[in-house]
C-alpha atoms as a PDB file:
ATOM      1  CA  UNK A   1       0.000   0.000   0.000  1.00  0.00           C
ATOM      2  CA  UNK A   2       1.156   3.497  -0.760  1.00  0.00           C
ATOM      3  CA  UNK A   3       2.216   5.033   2.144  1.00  0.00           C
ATOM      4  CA  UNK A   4       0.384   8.418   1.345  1.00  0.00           C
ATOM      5  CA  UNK A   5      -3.659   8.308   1.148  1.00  0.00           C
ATOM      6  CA  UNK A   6      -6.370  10.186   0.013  1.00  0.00           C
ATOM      7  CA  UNK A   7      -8.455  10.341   2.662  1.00  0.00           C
ATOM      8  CA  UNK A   8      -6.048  11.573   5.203  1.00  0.00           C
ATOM      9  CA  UNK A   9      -2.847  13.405   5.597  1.00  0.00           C
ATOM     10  CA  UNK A  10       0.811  11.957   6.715  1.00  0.00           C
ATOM     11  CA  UNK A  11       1.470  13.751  10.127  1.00  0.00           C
ATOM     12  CA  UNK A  12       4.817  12.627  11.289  1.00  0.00           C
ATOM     13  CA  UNK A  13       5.341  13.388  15.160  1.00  0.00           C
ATOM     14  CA  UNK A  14       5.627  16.410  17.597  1.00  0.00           C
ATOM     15  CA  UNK A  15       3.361  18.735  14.987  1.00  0.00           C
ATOM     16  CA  UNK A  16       1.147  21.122  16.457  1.00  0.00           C
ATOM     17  CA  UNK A  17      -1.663  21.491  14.344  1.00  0.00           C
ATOM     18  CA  UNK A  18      -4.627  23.956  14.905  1.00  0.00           C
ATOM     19  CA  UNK A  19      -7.427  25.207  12.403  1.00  0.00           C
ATOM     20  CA  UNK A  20      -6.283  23.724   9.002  1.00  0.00           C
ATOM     21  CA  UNK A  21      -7.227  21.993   6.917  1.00  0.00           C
ATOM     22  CA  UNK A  22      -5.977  19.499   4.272  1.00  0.00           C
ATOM     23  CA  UNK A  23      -6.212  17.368   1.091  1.00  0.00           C
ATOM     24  CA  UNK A  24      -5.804  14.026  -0.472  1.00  0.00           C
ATOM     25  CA  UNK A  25      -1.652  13.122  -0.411  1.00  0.00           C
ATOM     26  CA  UNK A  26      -0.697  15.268   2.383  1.00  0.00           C
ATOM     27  CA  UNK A  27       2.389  15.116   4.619  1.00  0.00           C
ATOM     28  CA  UNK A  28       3.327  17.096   7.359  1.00  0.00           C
ATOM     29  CA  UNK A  29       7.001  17.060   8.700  1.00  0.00           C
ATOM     30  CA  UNK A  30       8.119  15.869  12.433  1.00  0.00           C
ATOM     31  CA  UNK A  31       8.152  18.955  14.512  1.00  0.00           C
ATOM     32  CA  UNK A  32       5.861  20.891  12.752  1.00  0.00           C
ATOM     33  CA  UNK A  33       3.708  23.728  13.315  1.00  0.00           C
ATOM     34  CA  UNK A  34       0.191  24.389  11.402  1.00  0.00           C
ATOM     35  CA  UNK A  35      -2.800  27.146  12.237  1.00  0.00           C
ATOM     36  CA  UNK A  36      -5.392  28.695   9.941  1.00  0.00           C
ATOM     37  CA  UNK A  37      -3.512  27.187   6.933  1.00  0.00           C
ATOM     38  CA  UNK A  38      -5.203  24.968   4.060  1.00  0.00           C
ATOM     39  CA  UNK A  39      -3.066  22.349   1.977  1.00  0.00           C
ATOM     40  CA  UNK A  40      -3.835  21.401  -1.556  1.00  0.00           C
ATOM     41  CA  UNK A  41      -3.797  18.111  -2.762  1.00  0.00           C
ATOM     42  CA  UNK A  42       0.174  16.378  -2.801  1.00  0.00           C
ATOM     43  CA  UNK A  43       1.169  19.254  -0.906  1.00  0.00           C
ATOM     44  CA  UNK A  44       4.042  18.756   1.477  1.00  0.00           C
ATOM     45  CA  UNK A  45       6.244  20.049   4.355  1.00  0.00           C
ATOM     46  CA  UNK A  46       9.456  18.844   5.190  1.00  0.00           C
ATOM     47  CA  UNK A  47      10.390  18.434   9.059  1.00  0.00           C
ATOM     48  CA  UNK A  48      10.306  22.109  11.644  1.00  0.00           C
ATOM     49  CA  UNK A  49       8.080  23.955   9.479  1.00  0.00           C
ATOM     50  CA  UNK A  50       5.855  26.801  10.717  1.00  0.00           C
ATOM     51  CA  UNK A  51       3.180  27.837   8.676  1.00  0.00           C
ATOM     52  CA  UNK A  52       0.366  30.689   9.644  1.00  0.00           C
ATOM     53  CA  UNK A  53      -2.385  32.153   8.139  1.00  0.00           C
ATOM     54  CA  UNK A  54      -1.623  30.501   4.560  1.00  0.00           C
ATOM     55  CA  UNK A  55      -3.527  28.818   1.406  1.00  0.00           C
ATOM     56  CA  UNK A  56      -1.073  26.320   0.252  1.00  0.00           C
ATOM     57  CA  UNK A  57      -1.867  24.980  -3.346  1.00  0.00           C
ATOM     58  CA  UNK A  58      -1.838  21.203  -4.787  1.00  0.00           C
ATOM     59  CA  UNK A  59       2.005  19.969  -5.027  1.00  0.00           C
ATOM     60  CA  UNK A  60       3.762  22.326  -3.184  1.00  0.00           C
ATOM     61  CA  UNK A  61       7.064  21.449  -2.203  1.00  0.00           C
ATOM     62  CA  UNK A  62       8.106  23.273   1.133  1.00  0.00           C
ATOM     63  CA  UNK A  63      11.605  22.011   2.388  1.00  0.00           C
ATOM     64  CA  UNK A  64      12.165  22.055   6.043  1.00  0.00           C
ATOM     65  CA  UNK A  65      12.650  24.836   8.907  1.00  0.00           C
ATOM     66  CA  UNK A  66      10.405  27.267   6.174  1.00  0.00           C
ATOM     67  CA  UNK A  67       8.352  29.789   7.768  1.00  0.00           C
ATOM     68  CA  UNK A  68       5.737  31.034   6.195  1.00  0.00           C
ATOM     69  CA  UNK A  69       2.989  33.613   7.020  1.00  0.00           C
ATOM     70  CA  UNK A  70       5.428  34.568  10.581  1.00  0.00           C
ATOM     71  CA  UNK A  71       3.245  36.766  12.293  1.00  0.00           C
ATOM     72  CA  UNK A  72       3.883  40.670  13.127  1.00  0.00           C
ATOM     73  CA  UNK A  73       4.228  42.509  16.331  1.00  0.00           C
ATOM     74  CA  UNK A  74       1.708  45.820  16.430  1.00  0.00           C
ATOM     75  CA  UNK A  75       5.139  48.108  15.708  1.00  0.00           C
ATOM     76  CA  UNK A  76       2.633  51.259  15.568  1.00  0.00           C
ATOM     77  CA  UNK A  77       1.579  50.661  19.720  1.00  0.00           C
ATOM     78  CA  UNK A  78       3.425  52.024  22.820  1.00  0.00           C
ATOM     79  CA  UNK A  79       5.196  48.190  23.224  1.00  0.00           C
ATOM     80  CA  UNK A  80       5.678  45.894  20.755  1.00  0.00           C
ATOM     81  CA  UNK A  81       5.230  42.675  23.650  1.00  0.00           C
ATOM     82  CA  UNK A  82       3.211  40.173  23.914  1.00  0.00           C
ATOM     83  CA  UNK A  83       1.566  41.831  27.277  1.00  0.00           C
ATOM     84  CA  UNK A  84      -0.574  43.798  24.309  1.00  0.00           C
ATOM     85  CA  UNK A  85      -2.259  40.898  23.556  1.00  0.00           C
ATOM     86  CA  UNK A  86      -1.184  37.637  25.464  1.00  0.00           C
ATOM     87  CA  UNK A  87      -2.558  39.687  28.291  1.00  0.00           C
ATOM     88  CA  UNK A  88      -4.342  36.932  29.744  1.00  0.00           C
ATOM     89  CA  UNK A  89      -0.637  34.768  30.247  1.00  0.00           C
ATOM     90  CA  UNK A  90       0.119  37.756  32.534  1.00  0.00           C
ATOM     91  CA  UNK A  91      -3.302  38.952  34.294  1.00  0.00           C
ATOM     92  CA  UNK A  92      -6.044  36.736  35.761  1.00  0.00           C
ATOM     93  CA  UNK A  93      -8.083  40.079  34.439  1.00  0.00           C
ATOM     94  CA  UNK A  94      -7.485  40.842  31.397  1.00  0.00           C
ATOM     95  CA  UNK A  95      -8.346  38.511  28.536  1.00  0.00           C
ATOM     96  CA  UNK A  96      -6.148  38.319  24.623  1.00  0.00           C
ATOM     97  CA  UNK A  97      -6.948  40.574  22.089  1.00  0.00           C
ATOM     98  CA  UNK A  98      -9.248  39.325  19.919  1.00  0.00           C
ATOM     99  CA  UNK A  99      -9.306  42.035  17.446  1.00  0.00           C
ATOM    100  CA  UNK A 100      -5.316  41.608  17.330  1.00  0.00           C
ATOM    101  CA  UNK A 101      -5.672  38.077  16.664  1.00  0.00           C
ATOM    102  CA  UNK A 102      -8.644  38.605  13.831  1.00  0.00           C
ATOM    103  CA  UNK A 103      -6.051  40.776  12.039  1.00  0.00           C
ATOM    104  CA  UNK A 104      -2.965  38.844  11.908  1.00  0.00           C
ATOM    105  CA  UNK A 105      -4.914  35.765  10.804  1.00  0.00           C
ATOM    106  CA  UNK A 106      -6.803  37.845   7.861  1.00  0.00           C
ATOM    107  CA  UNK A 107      -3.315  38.251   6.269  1.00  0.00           C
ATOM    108  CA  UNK A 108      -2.938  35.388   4.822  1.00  0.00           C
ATOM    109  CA  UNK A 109      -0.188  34.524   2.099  1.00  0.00           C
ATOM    110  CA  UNK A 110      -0.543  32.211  -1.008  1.00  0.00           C
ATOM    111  CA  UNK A 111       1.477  29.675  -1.884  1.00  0.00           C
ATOM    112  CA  UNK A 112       0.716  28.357  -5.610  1.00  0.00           C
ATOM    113  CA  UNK A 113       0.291  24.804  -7.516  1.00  0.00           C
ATOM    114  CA  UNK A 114       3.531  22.941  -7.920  1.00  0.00           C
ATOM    115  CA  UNK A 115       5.933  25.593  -6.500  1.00  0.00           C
ATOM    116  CA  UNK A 116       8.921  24.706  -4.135  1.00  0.00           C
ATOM    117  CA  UNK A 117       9.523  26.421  -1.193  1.00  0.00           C
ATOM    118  CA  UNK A 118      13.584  25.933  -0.248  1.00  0.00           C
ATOM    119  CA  UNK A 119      15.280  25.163   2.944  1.00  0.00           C
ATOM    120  CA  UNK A 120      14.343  28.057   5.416  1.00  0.00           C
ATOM    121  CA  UNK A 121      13.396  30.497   3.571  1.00  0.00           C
ATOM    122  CA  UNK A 122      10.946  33.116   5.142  1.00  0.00           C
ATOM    123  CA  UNK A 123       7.328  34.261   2.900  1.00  0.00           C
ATOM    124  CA  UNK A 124       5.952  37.149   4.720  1.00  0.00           C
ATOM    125  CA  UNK A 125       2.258  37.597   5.487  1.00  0.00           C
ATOM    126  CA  UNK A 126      -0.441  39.096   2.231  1.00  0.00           C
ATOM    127  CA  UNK A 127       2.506  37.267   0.056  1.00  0.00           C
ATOM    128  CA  UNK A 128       1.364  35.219  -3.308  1.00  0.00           C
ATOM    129  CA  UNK A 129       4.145  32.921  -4.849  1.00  0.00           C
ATOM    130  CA  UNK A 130       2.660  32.005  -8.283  1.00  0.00           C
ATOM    131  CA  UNK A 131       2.149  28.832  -9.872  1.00  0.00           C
ATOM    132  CA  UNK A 132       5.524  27.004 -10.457  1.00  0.00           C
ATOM    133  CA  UNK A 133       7.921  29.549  -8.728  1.00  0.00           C
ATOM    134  CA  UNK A 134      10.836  28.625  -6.867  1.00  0.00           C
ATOM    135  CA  UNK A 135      12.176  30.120  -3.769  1.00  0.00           C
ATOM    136  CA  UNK A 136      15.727  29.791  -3.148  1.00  0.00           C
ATOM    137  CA  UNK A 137      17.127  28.441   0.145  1.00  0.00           C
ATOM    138  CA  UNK A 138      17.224  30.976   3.112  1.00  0.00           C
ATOM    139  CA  UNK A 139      15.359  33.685   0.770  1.00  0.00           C
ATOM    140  CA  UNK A 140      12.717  36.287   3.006  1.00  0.00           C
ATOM    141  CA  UNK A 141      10.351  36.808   0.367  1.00  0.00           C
ATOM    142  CA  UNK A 142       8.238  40.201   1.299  1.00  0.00           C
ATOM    143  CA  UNK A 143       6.771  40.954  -2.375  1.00  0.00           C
ATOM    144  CA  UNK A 144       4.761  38.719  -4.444  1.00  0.00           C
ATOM    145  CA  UNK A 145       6.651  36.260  -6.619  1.00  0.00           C
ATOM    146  CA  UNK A 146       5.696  35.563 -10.660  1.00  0.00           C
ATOM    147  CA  UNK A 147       4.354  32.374 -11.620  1.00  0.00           C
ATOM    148  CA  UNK A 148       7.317  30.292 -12.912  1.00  0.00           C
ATOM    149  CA  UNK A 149       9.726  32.618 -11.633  1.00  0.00           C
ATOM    150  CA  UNK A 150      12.798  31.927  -9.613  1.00  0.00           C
ATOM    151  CA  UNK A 151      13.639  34.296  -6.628  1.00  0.00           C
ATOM    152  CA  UNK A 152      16.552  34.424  -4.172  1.00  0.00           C
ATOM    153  CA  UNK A 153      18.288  36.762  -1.490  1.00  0.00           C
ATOM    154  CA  UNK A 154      17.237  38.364   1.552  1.00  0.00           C
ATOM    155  CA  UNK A 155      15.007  40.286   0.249  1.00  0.00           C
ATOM    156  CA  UNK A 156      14.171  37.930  -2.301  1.00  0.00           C
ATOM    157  CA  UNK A 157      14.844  39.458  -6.244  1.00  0.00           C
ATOM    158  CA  UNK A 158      14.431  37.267  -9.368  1.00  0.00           C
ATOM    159  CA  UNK A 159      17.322  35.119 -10.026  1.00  0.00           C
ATOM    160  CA  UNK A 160      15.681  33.888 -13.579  1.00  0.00           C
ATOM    161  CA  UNK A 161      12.530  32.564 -15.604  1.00  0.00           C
ATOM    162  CA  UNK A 162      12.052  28.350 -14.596  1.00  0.00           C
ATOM    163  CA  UNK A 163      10.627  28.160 -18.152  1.00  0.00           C
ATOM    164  CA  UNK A 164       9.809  30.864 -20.959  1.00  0.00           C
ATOM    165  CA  UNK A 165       6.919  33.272 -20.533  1.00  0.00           C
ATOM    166  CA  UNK A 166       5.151  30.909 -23.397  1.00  0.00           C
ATOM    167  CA  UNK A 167       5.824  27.867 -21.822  1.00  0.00           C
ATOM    168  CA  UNK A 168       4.996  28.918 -18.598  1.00  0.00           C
ATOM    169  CA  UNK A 169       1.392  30.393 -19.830  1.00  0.00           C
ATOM    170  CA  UNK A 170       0.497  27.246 -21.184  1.00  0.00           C
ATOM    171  CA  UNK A 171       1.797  24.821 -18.385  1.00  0.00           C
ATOM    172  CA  UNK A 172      -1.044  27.375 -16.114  1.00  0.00           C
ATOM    173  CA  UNK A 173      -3.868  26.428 -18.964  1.00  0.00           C
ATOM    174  CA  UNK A 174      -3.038  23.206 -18.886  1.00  0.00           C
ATOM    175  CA  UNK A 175      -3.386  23.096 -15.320  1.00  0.00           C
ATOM    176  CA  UNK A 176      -2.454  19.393 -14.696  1.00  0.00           C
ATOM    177  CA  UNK A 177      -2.245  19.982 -10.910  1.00  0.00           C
ATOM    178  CA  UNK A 178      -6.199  19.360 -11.630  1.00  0.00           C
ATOM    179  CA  UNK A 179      -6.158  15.659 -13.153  1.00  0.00           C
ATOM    180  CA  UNK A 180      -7.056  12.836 -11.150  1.00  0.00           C
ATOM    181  CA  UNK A 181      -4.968  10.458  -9.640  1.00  0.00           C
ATOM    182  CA  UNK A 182      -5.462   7.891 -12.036  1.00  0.00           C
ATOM    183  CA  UNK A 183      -4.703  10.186 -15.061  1.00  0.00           C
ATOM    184  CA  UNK A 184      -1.814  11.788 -13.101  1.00  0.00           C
ATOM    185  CA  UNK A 185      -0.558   8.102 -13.096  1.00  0.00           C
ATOM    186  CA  UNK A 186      -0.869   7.347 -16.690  1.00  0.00           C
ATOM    187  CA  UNK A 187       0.877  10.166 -17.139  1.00  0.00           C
ATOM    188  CA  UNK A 188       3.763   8.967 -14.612  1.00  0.00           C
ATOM    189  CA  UNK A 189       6.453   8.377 -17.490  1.00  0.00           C
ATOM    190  CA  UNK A 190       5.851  11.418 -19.683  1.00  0.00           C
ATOM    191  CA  UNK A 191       6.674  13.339 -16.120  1.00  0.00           C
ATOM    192  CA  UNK A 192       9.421  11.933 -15.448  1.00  0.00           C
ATOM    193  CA  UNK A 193      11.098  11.885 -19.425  1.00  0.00           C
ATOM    194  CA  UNK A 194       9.758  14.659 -21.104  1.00  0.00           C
ATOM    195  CA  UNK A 195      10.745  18.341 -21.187  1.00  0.00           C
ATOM    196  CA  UNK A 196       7.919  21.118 -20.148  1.00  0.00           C
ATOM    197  CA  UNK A 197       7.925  21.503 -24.151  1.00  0.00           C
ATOM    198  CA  UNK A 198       7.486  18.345 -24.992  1.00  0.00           C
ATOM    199  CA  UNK A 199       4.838  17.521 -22.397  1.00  0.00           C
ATOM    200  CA  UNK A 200       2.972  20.663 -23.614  1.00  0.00           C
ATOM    201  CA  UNK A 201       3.360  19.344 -27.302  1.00  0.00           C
ATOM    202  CA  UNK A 202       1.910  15.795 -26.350  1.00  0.00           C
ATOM    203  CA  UNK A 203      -1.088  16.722 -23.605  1.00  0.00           C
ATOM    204  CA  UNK A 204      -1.950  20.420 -24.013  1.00  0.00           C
END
């Protein structure tokens, strides 16, 4: 038997998990940490992730100790501490701040289909990575990233295009993140011998 399954993710141990959700073929790293975050379909993380406040697409690849969505501190108030709104971890009377909390979680980033997320890199908060992009290793992404676009550096700038504007236009209309699993198995070989070009040329 396949050791990932449809009808419920992979959680490896230690995660802390709260308010996500997830699809079919999902695996979540040892050591993990999850809240108000949805996972596509094949979407992974790799061990010591923390992800907040994020809509993950189907086949993301997100390589361990990645942070994404890291929540913000209110810079604009007196104090920037957690007494502001933890309050309750410090007074029997006085309770968290809801209306704090509401905000950070409405600023959610967006991770795209089939993009890869490297080895702790950092995507701030109201961030989209497109379709197909790549983040480099240890990049702190802070602007919004171009489908099939490569990005690197602290902040993050575009290293190159993964494939040619063309190519990378019709890989998004072909949308194959959206076949089934049987299909997606049929098409197993052509994956894993054919260039983007010539997989375009055969199935788009």
């Amino acid at each position: 038997m396949a050791r990932l399954q449809a009808d419920q993710p992979f959680i490896h141990p230690d995660c802390q998990i709260t308010g996500s959700h997830f699809g079919a073929y999902v695996e979540i790293g040892a050591g993990s940490r999850i809240a108000n975050s949805r996972f596509g379909d094949y979407s992974y993380c790799d061990r010591t992730c923390d992800i907040a406040n994020a809509e993950v697409g189907k086949f993301a690849n997100i390589a361990s100790f990645t942070r994404i969505g890291a929540t913000d501190h209110p810079i604009e108030k007196a104090s920037l501490h957690h007494f502001l709104y933890r309050s309750a971890d410090y007074w029997d009377d006085a309770g968290v701040d809801e209306d704090w909390f509401a905000h950070r979680a409405s600023r959610m980033a967006h991770i795209g289909h089939d993009t890869w997320i490297g080895h702790g890199a950092m995507i701030k908060p109201e961030v989209t990575i497109g379709h197909g992009a790549v983040v480099a290793s240890g990049s702190v992404v802070t602007k919004d990233v171009a489908p099939y676009t490569i990005v690197g550096g602290n902040t993050a700038r575009l290293i190159r295009r993964r494939y040619p504007e063309p190519v990378a236009e019709a890989m998004m209309d072909l949308a194959w993140w959206d076949w089934d699993n049987t299909t997606l198995r049929a098409a197993l070989p052509d994956f894993r011998a054919l260039r983007a070009e010539e997989f375009l040329e055969k199935y788009a």
